[in-house]
Protein backbone atom coordinates (compact mmCIF):
# COMPACT_ATOMS: atom_id res chain seq x y z
CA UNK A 1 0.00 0.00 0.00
CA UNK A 2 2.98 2.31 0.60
CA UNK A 3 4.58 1.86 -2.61
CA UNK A 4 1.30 2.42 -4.41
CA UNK A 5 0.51 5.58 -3.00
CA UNK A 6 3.92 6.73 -3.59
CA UNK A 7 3.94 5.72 -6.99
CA UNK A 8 0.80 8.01 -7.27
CA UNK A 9 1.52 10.64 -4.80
CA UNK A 10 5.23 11.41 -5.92
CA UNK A 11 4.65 11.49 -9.59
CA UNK A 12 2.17 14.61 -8.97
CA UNK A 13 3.87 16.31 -6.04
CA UNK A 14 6.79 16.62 -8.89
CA UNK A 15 4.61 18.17 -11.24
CA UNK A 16 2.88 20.40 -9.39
CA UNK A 17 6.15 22.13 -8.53
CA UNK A 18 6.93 21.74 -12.57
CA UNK A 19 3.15 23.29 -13.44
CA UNK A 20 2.84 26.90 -12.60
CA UNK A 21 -0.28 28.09 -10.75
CA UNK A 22 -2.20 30.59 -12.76
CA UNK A 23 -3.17 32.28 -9.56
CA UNK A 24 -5.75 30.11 -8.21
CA UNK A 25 -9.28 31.88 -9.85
CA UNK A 26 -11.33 30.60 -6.74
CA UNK A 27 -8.21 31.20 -3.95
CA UNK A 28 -9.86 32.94 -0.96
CA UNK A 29 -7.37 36.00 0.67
CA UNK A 30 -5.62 33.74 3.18
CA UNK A 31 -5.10 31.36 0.40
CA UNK A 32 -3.33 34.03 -1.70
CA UNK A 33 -1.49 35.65 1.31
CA UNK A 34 -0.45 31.32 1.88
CA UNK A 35 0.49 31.05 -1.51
CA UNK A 36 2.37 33.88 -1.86
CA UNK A 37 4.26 33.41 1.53
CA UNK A 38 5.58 29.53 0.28
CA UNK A 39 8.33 29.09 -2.42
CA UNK A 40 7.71 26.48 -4.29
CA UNK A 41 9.65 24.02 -2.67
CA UNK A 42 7.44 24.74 0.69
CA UNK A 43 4.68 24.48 -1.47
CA UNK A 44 5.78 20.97 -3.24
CA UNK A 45 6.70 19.89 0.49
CA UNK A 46 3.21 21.24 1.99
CA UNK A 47 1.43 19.82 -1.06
CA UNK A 48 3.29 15.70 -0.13
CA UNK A 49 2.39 16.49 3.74
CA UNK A 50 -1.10 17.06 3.04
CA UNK A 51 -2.02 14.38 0.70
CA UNK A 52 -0.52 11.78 2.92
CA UNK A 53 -2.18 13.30 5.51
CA UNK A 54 -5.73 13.16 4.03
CA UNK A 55 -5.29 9.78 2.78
CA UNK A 56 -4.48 7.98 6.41
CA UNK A 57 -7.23 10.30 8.10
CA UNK A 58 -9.41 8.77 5.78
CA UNK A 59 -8.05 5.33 6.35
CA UNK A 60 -8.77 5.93 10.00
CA UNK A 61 -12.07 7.00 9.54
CA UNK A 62 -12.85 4.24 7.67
CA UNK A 63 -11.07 1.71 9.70
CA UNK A 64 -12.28 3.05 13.51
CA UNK A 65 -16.22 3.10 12.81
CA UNK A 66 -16.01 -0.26 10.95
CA UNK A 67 -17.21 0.47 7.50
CA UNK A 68 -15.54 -2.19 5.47
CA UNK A 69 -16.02 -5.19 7.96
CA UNK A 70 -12.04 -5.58 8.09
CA UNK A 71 -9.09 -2.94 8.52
CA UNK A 72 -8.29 -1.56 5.26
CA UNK A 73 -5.97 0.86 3.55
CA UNK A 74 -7.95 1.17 0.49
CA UNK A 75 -9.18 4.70 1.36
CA UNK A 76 -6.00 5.82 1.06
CA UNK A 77 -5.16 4.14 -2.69
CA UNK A 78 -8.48 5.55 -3.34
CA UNK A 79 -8.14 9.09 -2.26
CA UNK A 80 -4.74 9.19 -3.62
CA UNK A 81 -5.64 7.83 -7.51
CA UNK A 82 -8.74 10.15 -7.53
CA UNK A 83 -7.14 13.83 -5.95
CA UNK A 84 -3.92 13.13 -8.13
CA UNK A 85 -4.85 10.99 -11.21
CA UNK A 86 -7.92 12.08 -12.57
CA UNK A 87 -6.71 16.31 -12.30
CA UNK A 88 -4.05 18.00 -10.26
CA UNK A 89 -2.35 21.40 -11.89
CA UNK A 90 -0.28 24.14 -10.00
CA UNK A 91 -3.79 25.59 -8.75
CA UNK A 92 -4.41 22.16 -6.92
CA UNK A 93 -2.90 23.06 -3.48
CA UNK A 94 -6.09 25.32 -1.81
CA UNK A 95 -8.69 22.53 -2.89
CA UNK A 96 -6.22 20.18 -1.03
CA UNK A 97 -5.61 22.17 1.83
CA UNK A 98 -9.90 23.06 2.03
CA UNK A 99 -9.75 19.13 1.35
CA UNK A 100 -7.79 18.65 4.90
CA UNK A 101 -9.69 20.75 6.81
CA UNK A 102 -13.22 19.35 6.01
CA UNK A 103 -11.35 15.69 6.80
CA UNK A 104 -9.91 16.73 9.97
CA UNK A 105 -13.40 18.48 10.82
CA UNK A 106 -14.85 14.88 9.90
CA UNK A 107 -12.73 13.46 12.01
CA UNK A 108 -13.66 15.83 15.01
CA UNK A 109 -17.55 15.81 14.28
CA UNK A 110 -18.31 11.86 13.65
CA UNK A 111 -17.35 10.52 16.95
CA UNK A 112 -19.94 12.75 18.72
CA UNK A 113 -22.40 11.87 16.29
CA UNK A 114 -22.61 8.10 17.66
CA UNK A 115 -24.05 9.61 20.72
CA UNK A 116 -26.81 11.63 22.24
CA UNK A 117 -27.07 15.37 22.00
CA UNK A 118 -23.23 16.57 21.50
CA UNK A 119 -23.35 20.43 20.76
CA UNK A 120 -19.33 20.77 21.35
CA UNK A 121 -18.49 17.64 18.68
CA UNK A 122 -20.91 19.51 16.33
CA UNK A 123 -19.81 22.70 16.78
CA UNK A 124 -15.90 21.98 16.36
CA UNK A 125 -16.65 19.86 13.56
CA UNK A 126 -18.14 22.43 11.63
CA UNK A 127 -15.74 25.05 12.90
CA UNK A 128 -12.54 23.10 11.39
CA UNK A 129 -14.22 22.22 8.27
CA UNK A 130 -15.44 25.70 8.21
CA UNK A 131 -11.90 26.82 7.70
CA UNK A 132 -11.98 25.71 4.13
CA UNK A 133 -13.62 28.07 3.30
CA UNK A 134 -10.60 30.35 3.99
CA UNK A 135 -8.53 29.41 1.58
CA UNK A 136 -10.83 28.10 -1.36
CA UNK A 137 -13.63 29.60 -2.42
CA UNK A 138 -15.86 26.27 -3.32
CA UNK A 139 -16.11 24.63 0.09
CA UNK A 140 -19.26 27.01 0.38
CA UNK A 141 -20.64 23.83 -0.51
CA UNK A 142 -20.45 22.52 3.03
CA UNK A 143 -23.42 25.07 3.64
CA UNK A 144 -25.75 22.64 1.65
CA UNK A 145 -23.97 19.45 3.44
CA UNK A 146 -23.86 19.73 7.14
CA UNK A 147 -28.03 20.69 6.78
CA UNK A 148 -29.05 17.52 4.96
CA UNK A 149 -25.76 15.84 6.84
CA UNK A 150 -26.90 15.86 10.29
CA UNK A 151 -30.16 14.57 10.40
CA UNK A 152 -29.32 11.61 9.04
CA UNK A 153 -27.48 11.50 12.22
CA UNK A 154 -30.97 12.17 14.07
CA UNK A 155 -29.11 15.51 15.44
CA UNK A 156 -31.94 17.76 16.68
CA UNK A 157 -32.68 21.23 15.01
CA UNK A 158 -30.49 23.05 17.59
CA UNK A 159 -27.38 21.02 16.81
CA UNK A 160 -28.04 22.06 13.18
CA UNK A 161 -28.06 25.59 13.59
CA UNK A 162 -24.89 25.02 16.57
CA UNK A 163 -23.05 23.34 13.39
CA UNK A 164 -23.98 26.26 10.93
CA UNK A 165 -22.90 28.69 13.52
CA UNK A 166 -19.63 26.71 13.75
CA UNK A 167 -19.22 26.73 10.19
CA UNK A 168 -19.75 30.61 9.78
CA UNK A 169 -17.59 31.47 12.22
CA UNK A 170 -13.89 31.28 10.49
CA UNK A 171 -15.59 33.61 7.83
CA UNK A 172 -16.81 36.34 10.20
CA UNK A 173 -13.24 35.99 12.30
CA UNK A 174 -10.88 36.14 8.88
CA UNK A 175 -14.14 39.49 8.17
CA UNK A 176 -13.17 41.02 11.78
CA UNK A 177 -9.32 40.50 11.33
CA UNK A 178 -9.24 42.21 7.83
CA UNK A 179 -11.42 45.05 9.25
CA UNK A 180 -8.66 45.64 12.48
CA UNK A 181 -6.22 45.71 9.50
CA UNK A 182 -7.74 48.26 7.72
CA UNK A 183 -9.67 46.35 4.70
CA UNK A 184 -13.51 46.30 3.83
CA UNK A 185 -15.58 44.49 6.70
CA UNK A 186 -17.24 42.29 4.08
CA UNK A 187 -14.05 41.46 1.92
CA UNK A 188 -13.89 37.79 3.21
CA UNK A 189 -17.67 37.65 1.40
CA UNK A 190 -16.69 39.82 -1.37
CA UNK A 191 -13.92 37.07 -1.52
CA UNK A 192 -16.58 34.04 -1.62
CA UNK A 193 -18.37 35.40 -3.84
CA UNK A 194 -15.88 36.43 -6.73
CA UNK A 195 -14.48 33.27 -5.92
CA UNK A 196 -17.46 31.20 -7.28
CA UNK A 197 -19.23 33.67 -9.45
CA UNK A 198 -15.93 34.94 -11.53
CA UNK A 199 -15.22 33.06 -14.70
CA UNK A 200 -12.20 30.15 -14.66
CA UNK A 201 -11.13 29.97 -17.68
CA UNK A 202 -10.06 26.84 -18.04
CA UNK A 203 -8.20 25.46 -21.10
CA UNK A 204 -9.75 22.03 -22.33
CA UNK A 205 -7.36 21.21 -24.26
CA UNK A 206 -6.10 18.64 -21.54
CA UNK A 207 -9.39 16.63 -21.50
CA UNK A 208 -8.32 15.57 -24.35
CA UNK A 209 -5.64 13.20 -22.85
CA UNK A 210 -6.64 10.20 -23.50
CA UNK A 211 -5.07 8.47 -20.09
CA UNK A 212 -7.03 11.30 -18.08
CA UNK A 213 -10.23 10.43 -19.54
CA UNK A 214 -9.34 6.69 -18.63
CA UNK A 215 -8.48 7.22 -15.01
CA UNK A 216 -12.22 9.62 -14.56
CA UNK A 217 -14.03 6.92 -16.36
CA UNK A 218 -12.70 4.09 -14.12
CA UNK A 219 -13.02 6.44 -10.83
CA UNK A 220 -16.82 6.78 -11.99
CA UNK A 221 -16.96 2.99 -13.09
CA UNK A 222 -15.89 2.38 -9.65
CA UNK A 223 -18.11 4.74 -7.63
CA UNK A 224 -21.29 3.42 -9.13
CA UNK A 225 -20.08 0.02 -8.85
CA UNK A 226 -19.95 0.74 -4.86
CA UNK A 227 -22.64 2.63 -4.60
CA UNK A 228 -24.70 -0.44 -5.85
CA UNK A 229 -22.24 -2.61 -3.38
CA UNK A 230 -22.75 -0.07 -0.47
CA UNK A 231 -27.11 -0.38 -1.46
CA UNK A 232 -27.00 -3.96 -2.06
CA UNK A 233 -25.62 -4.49 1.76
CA UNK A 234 -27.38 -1.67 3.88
CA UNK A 235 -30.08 -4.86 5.36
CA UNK A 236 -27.22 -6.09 7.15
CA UNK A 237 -24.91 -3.04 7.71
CA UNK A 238 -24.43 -1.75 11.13
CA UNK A 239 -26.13 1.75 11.79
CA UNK A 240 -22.66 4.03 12.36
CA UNK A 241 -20.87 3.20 9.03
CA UNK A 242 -24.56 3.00 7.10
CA UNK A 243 -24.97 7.13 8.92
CA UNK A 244 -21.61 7.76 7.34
CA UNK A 245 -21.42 6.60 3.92
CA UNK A 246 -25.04 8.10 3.57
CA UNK A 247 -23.33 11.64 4.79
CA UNK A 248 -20.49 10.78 1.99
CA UNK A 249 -22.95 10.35 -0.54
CA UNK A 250 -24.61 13.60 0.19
CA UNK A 251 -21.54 15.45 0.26
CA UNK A 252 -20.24 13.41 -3.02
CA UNK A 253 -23.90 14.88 -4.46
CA UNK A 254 -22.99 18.72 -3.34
CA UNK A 255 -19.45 19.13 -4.54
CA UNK A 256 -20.63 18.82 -8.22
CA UNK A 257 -23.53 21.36 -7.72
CA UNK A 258 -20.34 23.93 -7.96
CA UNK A 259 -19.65 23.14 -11.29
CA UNK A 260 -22.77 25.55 -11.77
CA UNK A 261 -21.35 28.32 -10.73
CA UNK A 262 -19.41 30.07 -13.45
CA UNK A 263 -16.13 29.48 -10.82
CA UNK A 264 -16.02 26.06 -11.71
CA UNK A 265 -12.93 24.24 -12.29
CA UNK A 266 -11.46 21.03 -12.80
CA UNK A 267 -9.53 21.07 -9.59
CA UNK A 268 -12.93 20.68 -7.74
CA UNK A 269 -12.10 17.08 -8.26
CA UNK A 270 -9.48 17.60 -5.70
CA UNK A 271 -12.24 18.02 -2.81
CA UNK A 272 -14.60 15.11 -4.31
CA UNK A 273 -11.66 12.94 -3.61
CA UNK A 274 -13.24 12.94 0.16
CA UNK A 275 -15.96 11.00 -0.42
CA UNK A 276 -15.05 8.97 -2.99
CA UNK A 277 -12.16 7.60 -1.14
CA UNK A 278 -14.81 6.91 1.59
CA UNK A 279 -17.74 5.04 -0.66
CA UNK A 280 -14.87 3.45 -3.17
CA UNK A 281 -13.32 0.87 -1.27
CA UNK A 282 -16.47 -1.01 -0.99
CA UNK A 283 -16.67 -2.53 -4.62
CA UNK A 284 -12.87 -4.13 -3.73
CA UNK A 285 -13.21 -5.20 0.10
CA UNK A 286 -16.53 -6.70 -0.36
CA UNK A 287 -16.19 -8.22 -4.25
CA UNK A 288 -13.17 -10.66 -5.02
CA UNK A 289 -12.40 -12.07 -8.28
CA UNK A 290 -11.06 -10.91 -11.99
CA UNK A 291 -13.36 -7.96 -12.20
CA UNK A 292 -12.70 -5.68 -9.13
CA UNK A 293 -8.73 -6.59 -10.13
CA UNK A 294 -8.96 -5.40 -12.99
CA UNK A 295 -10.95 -2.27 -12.50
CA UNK A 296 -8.28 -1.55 -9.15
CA UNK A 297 -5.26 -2.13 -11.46
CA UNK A 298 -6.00 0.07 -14.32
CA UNK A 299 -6.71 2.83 -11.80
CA UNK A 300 -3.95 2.16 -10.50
CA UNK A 301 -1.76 2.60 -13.36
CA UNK A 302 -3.71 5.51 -15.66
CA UNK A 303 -3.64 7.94 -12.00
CA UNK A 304 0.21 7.11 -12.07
CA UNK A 305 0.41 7.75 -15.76
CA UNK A 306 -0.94 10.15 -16.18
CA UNK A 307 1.28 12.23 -14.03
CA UNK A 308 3.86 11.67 -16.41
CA UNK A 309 1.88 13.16 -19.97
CA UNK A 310 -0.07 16.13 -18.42
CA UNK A 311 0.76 19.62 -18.11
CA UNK A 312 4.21 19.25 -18.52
């Protein structure tokens, strides 16, 4: 497991620092005033800390509540092939930074969620993953997550509006920092909004690789494929890791509703590697046989391939 995420992590750490940004269209202030305070060798070695990060977190999560029946590292593979081999540029590194704060806030909220009322786990949740929000403009989505989220968690109305109140609060602080410094009280908003609203850009020209289309085809091939896995075993799942995949799916839902904003770019993908890496695993840990081998291996390669053709 080691070696394979290497094989995928290294590859696009390396090209990041070899692709240069073009600014980051949806970077929120304190991701510009990060971004501009790193060299690129920070950056490269900020960019490998985070990944690996992200990817055990997830293993943990995964592995703690019980959600593939046996200990597995396959969250990790997975969140590793999908944030670096379907689309990773120079502007990848605030989605994956947003990307560790809504995993560490994950990782802070679910354990209260097993339990009765538990204002404080929902509250510093939200809070964490509401620092995404700092840095990259998208993560608005958790605004539409944590409200459908919770009550699939039976959390009562009050822990909602605790959690949104959580969530909000990084925006208002980074709002009442800027205004002791001088700027516009409402430039963290101003911020949000340009962020998602302002056009991208984006060249298409790279869809065009042909290993790139192979390694989003199989990463969708292999999403629906657990989904039906995850469906066809809910009679005899256990409630806590049933509560969570359901929360991945809604959150796997939300993070494509961005690409209607006119914002949208393909390093979005970089966030949806959250839940996929979450709800993937299942097709593989619960299916043996040629099939799932074959679909795993040529993931597998075309994410570390295609490190090696694009945007160099």
């Amino acid at each position: 497991m080691a070696l394979t995420l290497a094989a995928i992590v290294a590859p696009a750490v390396i090209r990041y620092g070899l692709w240069s940004a073009t600014g980051g269209h949806a970077t929120m202030p304190v991701g510009v005033w990060l971004e501009g305070a790193l060299s690129p060798t920070w950056k490269m070695a900020l960019m490998a800390l985070l990944l690996v990060v992200n990817a055990f977190t997830l293993t943990y999560i995964g592995t703690y509540n019980m959600l593939y029946g046996a200990k597995s590292y396959l969250p990790a593979v997975c969140y590793a092939a999908t944030c670096c081999g379907v689309f990773f540029s120079g502007d990848s590194l605030m989605p994956v930074v947003a990307s560790f704060f809504v995993v560490m806030g994950l990782n802070a909220m679910i354990p209260g969620l097993r339990h009765g009322t538990s204002f404080d786990r929902c509250f510093r949740g939200a809070f964490v993953m509401g620092c995404s929000m700092l840095f990259y403009a998208p993560a608005a989505m958790l605004a539409v997550v944590l409200p459908i989220m919770l009550p699939i968690w039976f959390r009562s109305a009050r822990e909602v509006i605790t959690a949104l109140i959580g969530l909000a609060l990084p925006l208002a602080g980074g709002s009442y920092v800027g205004l002791l410094m001088g700027l516009p009280g409402d430039f963290m908003i101003k911020g949000l909004i340009e962020g998602l609203m302002t056009p991208s850009g984006v060249q298409t020209a790279v869809f065009t690789n042909p290993l790139l289309i192979v390694s989003a085809s199989v990463m969708v091939l292999t999403l629906f494929l657990s989904l039906g896995s995850f469906l066809a075993s809910t009679v005899s799942m256990r409630t806590r890791p049933y509560r969570i995949v359901m929360s991945m799916t809604v959150m796997l839902a939300a993070i494509p509703l961005m690409l209607l904003f006119p914002g949208r770019a393909p390093e979005l993908v970089n966030m949806l590697a959250v839940p996929v890496s979450v709800i993937a695993p299942f097709l593989f840990n619960r299916y043996t046989g040629v099939m799932p081998l074959i679909i795993y291996l040529l993931w597998i390669v075309s994410a570390v391939a295609v490190n090696f053709t694009v945007g160099i």
